[in-house]
Protein backbone atom coordinates (compact mmCIF):
# COMPACT_ATOMS: atom_id res chain seq x y z
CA UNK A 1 111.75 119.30 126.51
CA UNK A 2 114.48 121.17 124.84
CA UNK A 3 118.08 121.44 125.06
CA UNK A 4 119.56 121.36 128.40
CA UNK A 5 115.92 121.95 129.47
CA UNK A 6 115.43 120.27 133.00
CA UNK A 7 111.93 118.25 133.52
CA UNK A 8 109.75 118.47 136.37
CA UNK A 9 111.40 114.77 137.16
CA UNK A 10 114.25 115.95 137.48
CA UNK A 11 115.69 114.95 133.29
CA UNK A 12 118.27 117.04 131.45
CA UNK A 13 118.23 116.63 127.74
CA UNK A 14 120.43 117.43 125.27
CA UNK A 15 120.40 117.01 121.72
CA UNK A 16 123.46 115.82 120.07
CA UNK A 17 122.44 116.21 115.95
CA UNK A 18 119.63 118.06 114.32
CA UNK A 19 118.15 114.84 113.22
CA UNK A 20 118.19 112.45 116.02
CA UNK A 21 120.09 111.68 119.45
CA UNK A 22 119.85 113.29 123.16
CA UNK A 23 121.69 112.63 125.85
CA UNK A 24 119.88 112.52 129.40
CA UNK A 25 121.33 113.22 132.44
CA UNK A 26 119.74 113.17 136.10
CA UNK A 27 117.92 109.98 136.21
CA UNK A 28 119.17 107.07 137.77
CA UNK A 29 117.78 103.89 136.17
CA UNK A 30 116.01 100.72 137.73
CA UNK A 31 113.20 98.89 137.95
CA UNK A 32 111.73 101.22 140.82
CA UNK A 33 111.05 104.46 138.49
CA UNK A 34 108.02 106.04 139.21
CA UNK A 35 105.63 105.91 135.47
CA UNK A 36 105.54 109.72 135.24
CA UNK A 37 109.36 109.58 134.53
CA UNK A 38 109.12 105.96 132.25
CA UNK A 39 106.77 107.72 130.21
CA UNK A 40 108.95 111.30 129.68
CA UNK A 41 111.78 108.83 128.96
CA UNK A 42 109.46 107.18 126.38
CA UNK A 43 108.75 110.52 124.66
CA UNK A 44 111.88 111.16 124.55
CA UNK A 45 112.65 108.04 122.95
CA UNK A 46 109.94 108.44 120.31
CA UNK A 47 111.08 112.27 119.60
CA UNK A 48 115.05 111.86 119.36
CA UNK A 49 114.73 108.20 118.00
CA UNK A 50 118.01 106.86 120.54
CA UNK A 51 118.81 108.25 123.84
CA UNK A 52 121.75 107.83 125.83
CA UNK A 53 122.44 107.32 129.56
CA UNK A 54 126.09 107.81 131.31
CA UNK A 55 127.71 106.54 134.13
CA UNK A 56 124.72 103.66 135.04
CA UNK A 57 127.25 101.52 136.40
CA UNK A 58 125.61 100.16 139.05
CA UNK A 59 123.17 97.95 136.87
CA UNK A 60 123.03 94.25 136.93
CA UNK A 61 122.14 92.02 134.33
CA UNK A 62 118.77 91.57 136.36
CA UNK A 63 118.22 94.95 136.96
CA UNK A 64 118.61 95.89 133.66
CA UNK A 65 115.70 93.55 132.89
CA UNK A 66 113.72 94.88 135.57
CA UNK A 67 114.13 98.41 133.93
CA UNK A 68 112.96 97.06 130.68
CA UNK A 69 109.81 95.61 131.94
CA UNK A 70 109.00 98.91 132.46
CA UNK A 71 109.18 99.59 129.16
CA UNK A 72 106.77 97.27 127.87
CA UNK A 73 107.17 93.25 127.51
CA UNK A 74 110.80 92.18 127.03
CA UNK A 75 111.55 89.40 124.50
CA UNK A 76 114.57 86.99 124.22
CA UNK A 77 116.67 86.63 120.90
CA UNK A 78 114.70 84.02 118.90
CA UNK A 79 117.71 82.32 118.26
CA UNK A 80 120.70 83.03 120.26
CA UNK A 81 120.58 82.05 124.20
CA UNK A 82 120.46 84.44 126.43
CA UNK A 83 123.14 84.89 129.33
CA UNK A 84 123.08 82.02 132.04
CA UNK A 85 121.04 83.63 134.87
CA UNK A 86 119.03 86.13 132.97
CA UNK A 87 115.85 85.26 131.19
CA UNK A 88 116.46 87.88 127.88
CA UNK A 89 119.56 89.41 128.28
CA UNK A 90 121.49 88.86 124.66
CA UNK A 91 125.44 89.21 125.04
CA UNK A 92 127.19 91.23 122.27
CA UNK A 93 130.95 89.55 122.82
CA UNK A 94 133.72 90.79 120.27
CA UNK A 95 136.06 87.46 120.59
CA UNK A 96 132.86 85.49 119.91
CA UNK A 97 131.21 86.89 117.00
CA UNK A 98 129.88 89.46 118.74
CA UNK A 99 131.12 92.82 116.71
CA UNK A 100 127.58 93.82 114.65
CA UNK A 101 129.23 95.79 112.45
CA UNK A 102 126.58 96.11 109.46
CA UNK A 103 123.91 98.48 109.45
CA UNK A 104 120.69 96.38 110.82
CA UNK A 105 117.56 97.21 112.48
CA UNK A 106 117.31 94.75 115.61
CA UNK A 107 115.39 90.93 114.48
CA UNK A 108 113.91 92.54 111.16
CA UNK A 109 113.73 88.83 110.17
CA UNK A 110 110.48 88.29 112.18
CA UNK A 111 106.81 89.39 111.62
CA UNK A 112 106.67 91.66 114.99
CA UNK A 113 110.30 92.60 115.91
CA UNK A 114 111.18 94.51 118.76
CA UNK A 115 109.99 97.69 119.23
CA UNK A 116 113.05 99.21 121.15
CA UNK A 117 116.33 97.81 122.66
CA UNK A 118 118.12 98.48 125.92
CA UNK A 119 121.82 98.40 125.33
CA UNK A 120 124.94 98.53 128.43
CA UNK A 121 128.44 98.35 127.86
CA UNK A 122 129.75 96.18 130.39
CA UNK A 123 133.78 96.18 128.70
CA UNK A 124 134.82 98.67 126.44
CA UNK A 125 138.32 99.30 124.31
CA UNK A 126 140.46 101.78 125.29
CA UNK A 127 139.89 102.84 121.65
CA UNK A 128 137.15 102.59 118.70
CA UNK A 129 133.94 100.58 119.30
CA UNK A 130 131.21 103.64 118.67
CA UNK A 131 128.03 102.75 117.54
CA UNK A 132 126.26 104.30 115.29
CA UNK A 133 122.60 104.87 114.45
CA UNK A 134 120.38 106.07 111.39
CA UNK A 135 117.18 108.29 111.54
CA UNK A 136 114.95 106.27 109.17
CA UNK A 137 112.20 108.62 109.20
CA UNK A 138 114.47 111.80 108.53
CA UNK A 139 116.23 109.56 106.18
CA UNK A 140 112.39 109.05 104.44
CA UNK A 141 111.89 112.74 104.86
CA UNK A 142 114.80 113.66 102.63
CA UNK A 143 114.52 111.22 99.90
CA UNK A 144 113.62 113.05 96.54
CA UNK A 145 109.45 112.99 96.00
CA UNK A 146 110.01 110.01 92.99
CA UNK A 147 111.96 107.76 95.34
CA UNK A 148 109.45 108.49 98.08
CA UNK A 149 106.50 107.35 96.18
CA UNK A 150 108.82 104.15 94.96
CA UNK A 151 110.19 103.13 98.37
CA UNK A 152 106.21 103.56 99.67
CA UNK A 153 105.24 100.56 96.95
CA UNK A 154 107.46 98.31 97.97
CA UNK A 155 107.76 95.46 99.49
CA UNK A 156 110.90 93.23 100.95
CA UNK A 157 111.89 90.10 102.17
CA UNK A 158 114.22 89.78 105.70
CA UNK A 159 115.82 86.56 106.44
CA UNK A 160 117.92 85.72 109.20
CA UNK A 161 119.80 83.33 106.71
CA UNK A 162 122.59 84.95 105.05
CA UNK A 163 126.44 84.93 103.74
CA UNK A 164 127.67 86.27 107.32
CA UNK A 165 131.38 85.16 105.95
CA UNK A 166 131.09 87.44 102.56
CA UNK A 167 130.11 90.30 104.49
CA UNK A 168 133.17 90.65 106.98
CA UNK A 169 136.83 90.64 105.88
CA UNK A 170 139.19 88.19 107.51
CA UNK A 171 136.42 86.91 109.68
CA UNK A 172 137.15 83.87 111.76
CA UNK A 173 135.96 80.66 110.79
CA UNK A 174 134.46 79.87 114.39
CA UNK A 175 132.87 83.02 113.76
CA UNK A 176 130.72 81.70 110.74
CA UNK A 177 130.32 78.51 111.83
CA UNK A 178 128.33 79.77 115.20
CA UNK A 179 126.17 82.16 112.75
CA UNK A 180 125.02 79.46 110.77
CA UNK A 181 124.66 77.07 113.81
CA UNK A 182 122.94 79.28 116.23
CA UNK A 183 121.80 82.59 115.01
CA UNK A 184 120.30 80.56 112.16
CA UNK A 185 119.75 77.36 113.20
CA UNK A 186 116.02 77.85 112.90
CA UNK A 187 115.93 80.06 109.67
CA UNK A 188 113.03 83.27 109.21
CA UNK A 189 112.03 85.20 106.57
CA UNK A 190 109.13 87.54 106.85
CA UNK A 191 107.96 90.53 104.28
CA UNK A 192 107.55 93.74 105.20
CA UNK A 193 106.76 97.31 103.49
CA UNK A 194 110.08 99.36 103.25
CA UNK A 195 108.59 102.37 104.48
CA UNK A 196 106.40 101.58 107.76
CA UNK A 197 103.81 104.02 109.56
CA UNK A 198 105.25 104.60 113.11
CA UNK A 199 102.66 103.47 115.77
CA UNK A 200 103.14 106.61 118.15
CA UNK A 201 103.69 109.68 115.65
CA UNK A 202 102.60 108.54 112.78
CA UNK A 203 105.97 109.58 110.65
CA UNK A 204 106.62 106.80 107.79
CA UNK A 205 110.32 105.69 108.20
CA UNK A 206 112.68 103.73 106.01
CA UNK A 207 113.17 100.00 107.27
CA UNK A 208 115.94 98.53 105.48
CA UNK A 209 119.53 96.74 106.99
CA UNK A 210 121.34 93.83 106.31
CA UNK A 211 118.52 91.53 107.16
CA UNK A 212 116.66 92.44 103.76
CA UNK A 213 117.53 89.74 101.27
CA UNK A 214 115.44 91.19 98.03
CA UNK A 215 112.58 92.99 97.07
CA UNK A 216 109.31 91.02 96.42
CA UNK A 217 108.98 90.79 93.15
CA UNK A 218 112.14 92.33 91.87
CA UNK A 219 114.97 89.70 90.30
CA UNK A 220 118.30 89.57 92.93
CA UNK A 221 120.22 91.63 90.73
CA UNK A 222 118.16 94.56 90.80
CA UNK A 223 117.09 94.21 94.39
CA UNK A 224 120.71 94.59 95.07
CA UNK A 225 121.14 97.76 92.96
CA UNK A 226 117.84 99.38 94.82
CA UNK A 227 119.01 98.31 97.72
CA UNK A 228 122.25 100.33 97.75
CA UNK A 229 120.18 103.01 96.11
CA UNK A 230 118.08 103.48 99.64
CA UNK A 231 120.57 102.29 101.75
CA UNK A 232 123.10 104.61 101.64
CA UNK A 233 121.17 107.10 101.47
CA UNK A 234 119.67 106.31 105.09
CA UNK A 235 123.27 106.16 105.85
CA UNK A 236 124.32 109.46 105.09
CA UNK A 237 126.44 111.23 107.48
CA UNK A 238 123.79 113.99 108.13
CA UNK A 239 120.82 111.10 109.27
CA UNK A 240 123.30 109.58 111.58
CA UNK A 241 124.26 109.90 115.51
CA UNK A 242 127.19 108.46 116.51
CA UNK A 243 128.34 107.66 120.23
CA UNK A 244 131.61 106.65 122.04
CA UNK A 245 130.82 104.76 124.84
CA UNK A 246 132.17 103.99 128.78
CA UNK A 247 131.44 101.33 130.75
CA UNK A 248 128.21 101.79 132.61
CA UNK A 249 126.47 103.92 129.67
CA UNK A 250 122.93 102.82 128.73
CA UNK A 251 121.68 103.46 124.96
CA UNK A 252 117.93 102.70 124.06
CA UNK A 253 116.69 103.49 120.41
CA UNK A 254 113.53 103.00 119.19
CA UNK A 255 113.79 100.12 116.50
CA UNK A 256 110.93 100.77 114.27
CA UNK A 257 113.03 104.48 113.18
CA UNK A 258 115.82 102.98 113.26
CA UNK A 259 119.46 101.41 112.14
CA UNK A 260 122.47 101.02 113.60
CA UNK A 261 126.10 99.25 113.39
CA UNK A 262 128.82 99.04 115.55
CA UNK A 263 132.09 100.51 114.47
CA UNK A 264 134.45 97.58 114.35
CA UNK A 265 138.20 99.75 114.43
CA UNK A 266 139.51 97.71 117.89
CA UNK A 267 141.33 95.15 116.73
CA UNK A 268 141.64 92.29 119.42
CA UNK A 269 140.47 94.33 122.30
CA UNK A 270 137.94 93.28 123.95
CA UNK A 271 134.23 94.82 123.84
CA UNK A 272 130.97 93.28 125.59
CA UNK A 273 127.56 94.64 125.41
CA UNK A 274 124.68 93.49 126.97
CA UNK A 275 121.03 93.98 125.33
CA UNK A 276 117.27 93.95 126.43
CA UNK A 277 114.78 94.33 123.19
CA UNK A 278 110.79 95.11 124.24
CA UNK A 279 107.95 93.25 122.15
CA UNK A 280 106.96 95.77 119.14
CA UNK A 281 104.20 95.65 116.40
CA UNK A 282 103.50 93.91 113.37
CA UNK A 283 104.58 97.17 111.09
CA UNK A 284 101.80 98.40 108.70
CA UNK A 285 103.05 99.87 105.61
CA UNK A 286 101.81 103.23 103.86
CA UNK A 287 98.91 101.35 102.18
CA UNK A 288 97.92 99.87 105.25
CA UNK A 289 99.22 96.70 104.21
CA UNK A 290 100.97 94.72 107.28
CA UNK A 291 104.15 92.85 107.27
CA UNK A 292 103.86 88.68 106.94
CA UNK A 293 105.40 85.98 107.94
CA UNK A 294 106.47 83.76 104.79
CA UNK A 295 108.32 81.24 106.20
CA UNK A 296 109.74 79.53 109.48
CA UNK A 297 111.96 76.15 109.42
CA UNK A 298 114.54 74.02 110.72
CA UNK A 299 118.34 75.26 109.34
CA UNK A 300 119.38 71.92 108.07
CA UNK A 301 122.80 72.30 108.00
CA UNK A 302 122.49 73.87 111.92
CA UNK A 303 120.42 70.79 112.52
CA UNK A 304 123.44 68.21 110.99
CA UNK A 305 125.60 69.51 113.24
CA UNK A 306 123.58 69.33 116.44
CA UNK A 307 122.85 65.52 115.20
């Protein structure tokens, strides 16, 4: 489907960047879509990498859920409860901790992290609070043929236990205290291959964000240097799509192509999103080589607390 093209189910598309992002238009969504229109959606989803959704205000928490089920399996934060009355909706809150403002690809820290993620804005600021994403296969794509051929041999390590503090200025110290308490009380770290194989097209994409710790085999100091190297080079403007949201819009990006941060320019207003991820893969690397789990335990310092 092409620009401002309309479907036979009634979808109007329209890209917003050469490499990544449409808008779609004429759909309402819900848990009673018919397939044929879930699986033009999906396409879509697979071709522009994140699509957006306006003025779906009349969306619950549960019937968000019920659209994601259509999607494939949805799966709760492995950390981080989930909303009272929902069984895996994740709340993004800005006064408590709740700003994701560093480029990430959703729950890298795991072996098989989620394949795509259903995002609403249920309170936005009058100003500021765009997200935006990264194309990691055009980012791939565009890398010069040496640093292709390097980021396809490596390896990296993702943890869900890092300096959340050192990363933020003039963070709050409730705010560090509940990352280290809940979204690492149990801690993860898994290895993966930097550039993965896409399941559906079969494009190899970049997978970096601020869950990678180091790269296996490569001392922390250098690891950090190659990290930066890759990393902002995903991040360059022209791999990115950037959108400004209103209450009731629906975003869902396919997280194995993916990055994304949230812009955090809103001072003390208030911003709440609320987020669905669906069950993904165990990503297999250029070699063929699949992503492992290394480690799983107990965050004693979460656990001292809860004692």
């Amino acid at each position: 489907m092409g620009d401002n093209a309309t479907a036979d189910f009634g979808l109007k598309v329209r890209k917003l960047t050469g490499r990544g992002g449409a808008e779609v238009s004429g759909i309402k969504l819900g848990a009673g879509l018919q397939p044929a229109t879930v699986k033009a959606l999906w396409s879509l989803l697979v071709e522009h990498k994140v699509i957006f959704l306006r003025g779906q205000d009349h969306l619950t928490d549960q019937e968000q859920e019920g659209f994601a089920k259509l999607l494939g399996s949805p799966v709760a934060h492995p950390t981080v409860p989930v909303v009272d009355g929902t069984a895996y909706i994740l709340e993004l809150d800005s006064e408590r901790g709740g700003r994701a403002d560093s480029w990430h690809t959703d729950v890298t820290f795991v072996e098989a992290y989620p394949q795509a993620s259903v995002l609403r804005a249920v309170v936005v600021p009058e100003a500021g609070g765009d997200t935006i994403w990264s194309n990691g296969e055009a980012a791939y794509e565009t890398l010069a043929e040496p640093l292709k051929q390097l980021a396809g041999s490596l390896r990296a390590v993702h943890t869900n236990l890092y300096d959340y503090g050192g990363r933020r200025p003039n963070v709050k110290v409730e705010d560090v205290e509940r990352h280290a308490n809940v979204f690492a009380s149990t801690i993860y770290e898994t290895e993966h291959p930097v550039v993965r194989v896409h399941p559906e097209s079969g494009r190899p994409s970049l997978l970096l964000g601020h869950f990678l710790q180091r790269f296996s085999g490569i001392s922390q100091r250098d690891s950090r240097l190659l990290f930066e190297l890759l990393q902002s080079h995903a991040t360059l403007e022209e791999n990115t799509i950037r959108w400004n949201w209103r209450v009731g819009d629906v975003a869902i990006w396919d997280n194995r192509a993916t990055q994304h941060k949230a812009i955090n320019d809103y001072g003390e207003q208030k911003r709440v999103m609320h987020r669905v991820t669906i069950a993904g893969d165990v990503p297999v690397g250029l070699d063929g080589q699949k992503s492992r789990t290394l480690s799983v335990r107990v965050n004693p310092a979460a656990a001292q607390q809860a004692a």
